[in-house]
PDB file of N, CA and C in Angstrom:
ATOM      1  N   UNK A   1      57.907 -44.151 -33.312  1.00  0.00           N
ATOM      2  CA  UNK A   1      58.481 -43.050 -34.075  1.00  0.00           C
ATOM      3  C   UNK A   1      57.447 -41.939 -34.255  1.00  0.00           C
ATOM      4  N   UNK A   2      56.330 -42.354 -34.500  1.00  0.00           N
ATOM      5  CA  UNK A   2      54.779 -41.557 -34.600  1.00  0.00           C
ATOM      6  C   UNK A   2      55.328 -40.583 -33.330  1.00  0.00           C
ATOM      7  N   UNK A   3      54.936 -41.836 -32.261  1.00  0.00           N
ATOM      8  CA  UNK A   3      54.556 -40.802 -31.470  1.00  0.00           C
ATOM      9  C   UNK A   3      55.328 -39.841 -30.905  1.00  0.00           C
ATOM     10  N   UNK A   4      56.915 -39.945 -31.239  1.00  0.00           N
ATOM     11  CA  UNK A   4      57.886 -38.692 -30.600  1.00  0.00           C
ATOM     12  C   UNK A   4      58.037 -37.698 -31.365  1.00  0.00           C
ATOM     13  N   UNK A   5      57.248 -38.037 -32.771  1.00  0.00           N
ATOM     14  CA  UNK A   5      57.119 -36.883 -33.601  1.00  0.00           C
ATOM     15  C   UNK A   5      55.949 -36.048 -32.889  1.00  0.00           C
ATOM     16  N   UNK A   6      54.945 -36.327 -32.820  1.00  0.00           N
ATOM     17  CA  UNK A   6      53.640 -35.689 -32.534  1.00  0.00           C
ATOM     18  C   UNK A   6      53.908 -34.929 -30.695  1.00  0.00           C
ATOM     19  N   UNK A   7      54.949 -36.187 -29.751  1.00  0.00           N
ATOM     20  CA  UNK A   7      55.414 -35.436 -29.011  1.00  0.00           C
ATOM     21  C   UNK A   7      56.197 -33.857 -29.091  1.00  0.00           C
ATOM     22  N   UNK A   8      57.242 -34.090 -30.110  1.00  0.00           N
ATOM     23  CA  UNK A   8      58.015 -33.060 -30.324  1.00  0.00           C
ATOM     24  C   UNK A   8      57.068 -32.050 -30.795  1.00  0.00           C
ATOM     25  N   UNK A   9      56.190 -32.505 -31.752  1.00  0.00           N
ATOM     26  CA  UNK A   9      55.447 -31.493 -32.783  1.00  0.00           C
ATOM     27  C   UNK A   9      54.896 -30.171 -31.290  1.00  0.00           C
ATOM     28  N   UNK A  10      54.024 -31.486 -30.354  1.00  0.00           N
ATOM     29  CA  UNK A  10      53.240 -30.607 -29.708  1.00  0.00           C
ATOM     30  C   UNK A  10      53.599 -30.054 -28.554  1.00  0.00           C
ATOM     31  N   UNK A  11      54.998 -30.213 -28.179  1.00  0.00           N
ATOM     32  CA  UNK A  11      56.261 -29.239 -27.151  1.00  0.00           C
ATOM     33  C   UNK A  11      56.107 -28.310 -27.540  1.00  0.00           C
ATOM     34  N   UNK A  12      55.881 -27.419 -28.590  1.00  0.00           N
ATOM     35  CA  UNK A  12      56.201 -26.301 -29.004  1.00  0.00           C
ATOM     36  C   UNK A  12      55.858 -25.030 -28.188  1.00  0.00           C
ATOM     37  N   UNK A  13      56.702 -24.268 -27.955  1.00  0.00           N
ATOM     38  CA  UNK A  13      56.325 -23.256 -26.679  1.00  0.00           C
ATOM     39  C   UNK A  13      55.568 -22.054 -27.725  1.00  0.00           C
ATOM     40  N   UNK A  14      54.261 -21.607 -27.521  1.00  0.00           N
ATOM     41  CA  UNK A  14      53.852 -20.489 -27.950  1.00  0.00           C
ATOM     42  C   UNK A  14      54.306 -19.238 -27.453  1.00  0.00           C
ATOM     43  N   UNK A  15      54.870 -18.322 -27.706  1.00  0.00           N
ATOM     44  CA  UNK A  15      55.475 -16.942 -26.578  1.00  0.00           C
ATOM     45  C   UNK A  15      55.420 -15.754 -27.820  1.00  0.00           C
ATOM     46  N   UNK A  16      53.712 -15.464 -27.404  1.00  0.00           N
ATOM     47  CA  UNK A  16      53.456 -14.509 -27.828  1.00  0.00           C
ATOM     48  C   UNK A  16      54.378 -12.978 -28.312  1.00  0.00           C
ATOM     49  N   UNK A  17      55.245 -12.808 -27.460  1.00  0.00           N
ATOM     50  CA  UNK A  17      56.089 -11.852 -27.145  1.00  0.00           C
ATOM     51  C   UNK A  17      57.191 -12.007 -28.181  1.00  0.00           C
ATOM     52  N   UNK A  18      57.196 -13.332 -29.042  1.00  0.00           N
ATOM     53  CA  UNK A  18      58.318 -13.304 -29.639  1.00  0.00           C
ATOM     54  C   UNK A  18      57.724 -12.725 -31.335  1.00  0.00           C
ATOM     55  N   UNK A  19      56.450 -12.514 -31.364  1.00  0.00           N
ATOM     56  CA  UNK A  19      55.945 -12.095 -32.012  1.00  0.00           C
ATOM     57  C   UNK A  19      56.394 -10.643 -32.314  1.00  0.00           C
ATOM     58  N   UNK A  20      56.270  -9.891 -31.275  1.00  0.00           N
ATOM     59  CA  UNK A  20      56.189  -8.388 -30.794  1.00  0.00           C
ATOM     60  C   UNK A  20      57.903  -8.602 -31.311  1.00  0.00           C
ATOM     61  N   UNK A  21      58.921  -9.029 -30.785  1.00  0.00           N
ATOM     62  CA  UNK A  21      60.067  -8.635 -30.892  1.00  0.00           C
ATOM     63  C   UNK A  21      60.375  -8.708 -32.286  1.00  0.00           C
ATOM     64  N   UNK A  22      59.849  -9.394 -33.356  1.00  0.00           N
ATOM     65  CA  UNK A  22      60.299  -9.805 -34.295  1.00  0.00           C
ATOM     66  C   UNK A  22      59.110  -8.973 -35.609  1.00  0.00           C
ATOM     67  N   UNK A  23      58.612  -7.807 -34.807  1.00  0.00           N
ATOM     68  CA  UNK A  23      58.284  -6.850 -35.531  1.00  0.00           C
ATOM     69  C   UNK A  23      58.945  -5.965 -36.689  1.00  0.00           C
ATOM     70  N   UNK A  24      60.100  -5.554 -35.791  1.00  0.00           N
ATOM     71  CA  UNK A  24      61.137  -4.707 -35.752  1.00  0.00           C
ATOM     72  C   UNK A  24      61.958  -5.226 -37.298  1.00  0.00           C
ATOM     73  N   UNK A  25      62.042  -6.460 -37.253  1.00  0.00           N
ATOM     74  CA  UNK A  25      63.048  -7.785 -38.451  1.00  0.00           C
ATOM     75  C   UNK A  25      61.633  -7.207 -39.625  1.00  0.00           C
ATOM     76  N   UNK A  26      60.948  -7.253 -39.592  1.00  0.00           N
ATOM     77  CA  UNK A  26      59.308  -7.399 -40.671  1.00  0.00           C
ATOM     78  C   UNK A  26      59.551  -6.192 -40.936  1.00  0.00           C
ATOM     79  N   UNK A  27      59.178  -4.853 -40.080  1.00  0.00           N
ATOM     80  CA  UNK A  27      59.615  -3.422 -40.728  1.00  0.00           C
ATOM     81  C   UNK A  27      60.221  -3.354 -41.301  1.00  0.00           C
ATOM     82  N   UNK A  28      61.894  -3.782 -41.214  1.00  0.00           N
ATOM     83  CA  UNK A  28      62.888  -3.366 -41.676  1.00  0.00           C
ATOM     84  C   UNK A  28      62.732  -4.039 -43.120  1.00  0.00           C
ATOM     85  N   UNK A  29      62.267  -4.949 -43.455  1.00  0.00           N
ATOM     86  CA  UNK A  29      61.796  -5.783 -44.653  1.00  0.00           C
ATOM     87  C   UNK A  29      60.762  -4.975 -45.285  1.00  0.00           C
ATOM     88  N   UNK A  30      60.334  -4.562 -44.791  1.00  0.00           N
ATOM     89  CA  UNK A  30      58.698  -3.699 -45.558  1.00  0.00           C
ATOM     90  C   UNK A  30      59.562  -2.807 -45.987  1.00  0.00           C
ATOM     91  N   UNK A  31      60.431  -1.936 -45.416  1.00  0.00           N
ATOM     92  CA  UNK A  31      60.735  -0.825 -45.742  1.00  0.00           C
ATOM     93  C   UNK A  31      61.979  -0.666 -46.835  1.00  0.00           C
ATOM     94  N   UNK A  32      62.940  -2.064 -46.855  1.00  0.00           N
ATOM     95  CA  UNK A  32      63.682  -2.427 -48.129  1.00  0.00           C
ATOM     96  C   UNK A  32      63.052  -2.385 -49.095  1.00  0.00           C
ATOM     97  N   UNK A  33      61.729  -3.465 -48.899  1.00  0.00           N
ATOM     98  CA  UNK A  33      60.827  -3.599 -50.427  1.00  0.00           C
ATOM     99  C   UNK A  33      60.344  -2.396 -51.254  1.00  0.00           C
ATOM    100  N   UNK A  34      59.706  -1.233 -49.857  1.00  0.00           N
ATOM    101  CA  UNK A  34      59.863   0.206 -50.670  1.00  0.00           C
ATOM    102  C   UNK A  34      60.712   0.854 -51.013  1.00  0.00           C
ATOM    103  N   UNK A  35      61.928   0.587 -49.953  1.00  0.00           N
ATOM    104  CA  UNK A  35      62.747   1.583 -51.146  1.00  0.00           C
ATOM    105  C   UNK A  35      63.049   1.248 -52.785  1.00  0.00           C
ATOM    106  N   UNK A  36      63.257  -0.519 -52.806  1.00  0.00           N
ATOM    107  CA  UNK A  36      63.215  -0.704 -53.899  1.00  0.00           C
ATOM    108  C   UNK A  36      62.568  -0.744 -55.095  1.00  0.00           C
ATOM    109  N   UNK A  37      61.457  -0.269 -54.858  1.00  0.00           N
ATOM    110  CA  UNK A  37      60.200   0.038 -55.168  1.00  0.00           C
ATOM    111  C   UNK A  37      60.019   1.444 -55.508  1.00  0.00           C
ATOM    112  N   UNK A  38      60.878   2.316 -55.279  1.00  0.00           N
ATOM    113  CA  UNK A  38      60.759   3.553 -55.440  1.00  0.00           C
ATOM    114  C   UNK A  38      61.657   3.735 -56.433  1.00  0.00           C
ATOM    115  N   UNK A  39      63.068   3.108 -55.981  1.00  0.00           N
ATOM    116  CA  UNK A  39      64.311   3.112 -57.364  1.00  0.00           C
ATOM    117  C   UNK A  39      63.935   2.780 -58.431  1.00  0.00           C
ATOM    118  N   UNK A  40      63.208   1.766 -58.357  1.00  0.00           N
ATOM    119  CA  UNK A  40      62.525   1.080 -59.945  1.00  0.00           C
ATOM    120  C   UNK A  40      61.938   2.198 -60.619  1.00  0.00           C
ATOM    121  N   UNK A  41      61.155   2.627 -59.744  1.00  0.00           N
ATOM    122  CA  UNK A  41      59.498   3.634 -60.279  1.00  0.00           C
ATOM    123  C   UNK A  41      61.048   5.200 -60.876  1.00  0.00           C
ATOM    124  N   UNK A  42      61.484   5.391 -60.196  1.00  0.00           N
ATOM    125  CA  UNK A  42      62.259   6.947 -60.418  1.00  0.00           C
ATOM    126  C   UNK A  42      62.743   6.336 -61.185  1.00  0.00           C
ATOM    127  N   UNK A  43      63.886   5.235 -61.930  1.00  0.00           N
ATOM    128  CA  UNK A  43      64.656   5.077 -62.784  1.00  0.00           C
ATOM    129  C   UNK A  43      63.658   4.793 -63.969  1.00  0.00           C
ATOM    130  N   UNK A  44      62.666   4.172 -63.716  1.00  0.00           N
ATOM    131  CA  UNK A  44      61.460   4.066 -65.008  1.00  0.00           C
ATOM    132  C   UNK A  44      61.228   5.194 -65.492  1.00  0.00           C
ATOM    133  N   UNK A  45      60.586   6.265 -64.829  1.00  0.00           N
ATOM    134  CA  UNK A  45      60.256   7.494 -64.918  1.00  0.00           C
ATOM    135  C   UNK A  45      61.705   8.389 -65.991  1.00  0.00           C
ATOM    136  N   UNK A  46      62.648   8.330 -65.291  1.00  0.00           N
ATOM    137  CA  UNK A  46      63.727   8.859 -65.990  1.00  0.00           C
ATOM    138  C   UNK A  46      64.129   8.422 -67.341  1.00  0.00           C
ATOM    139  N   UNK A  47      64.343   7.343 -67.231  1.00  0.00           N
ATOM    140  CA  UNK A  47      64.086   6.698 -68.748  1.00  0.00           C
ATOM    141  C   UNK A  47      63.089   6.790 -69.580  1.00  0.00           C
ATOM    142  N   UNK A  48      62.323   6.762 -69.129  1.00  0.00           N
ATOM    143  CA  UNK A  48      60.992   7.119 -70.029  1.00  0.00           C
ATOM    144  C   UNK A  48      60.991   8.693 -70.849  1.00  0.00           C
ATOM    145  N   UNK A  49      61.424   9.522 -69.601  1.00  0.00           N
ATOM    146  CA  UNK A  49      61.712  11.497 -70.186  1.00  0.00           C
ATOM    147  C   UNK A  49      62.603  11.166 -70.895  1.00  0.00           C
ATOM    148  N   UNK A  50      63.923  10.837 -70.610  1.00  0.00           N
ATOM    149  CA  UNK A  50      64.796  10.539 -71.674  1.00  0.00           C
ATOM    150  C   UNK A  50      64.731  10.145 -73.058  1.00  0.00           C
ATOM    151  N   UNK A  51      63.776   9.120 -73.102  1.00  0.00           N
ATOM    152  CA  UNK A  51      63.430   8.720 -74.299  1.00  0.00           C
ATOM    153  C   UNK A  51      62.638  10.007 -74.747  1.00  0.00           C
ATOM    154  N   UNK A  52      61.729   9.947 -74.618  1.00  0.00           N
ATOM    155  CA  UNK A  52      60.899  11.045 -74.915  1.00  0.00           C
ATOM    156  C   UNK A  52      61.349  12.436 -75.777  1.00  0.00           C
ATOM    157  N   UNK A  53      62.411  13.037 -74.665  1.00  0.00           N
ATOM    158  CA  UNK A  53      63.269  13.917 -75.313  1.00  0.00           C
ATOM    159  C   UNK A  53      64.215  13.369 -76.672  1.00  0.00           C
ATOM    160  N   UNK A  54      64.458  12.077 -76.516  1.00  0.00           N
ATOM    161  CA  UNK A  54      65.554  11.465 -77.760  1.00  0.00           C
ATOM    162  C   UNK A  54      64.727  11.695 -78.829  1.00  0.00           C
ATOM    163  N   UNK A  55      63.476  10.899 -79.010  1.00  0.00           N
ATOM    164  CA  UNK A  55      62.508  10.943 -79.658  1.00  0.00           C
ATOM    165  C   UNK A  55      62.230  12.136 -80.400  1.00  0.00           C
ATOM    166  N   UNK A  56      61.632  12.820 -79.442  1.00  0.00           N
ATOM    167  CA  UNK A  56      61.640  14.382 -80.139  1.00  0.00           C
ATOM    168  C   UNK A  56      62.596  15.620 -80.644  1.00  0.00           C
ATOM    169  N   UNK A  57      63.751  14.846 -80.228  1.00  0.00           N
ATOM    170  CA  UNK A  57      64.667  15.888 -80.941  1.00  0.00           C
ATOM    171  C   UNK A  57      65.469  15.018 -82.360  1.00  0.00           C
ATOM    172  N   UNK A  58      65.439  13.660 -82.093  1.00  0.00           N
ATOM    173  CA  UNK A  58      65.379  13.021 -83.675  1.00  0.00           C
ATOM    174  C   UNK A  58      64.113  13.605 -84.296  1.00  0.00           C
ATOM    175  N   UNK A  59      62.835  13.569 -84.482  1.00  0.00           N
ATOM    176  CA  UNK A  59      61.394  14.306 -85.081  1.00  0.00           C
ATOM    177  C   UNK A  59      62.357  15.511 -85.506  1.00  0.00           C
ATOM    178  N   UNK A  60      62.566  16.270 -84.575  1.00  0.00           N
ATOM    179  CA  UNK A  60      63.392  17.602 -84.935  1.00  0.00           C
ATOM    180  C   UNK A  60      64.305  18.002 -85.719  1.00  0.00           C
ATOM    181  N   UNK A  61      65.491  16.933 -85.810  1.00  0.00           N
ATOM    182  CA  UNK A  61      66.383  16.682 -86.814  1.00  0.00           C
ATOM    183  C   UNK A  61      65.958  16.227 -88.255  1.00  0.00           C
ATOM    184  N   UNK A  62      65.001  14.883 -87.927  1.00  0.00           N
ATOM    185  CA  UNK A  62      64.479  14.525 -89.581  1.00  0.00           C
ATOM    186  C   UNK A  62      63.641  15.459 -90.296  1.00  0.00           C
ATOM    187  N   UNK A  63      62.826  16.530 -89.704  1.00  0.00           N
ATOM    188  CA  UNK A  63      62.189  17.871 -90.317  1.00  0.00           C
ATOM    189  C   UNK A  63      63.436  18.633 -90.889  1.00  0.00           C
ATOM    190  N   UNK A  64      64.002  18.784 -90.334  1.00  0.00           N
ATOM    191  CA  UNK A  64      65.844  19.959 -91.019  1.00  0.00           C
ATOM    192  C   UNK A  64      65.956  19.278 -92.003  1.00  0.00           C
TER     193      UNK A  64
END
């Protein structure tokens, strides 16, 4: 049983090339993670002014 494992294990075809093709799959992954990465950061950002402005125009109101 060993040994048709260690057979099978060490069949394994190396093909460099499948490397290269499967670039393309990895980009497209890098480049999801930034976009989502950007939505976070802009919707943080927006919320944050938002508050900000809430903030200061309650200050504004409790002075009246």
């Amino acid at each position: 049983m060993l040994a048709n494992f260690l057979t099978a294990f060490f069949a394994i075809n190396f093909q460099p090339m499948e490397f290269v093709h499967n670039l393309y799959y990895m980009g497209m992954g890098m480049l999801c993670i930034i976009l989502v990465m950007l939505v976070i950061i802009v919707a943080t950002t927006l919320l944050n002014k938002a508050a900000i402005k809430l903030s200061e125009k309650k200050k504004d109101n409790d002075k009246e």
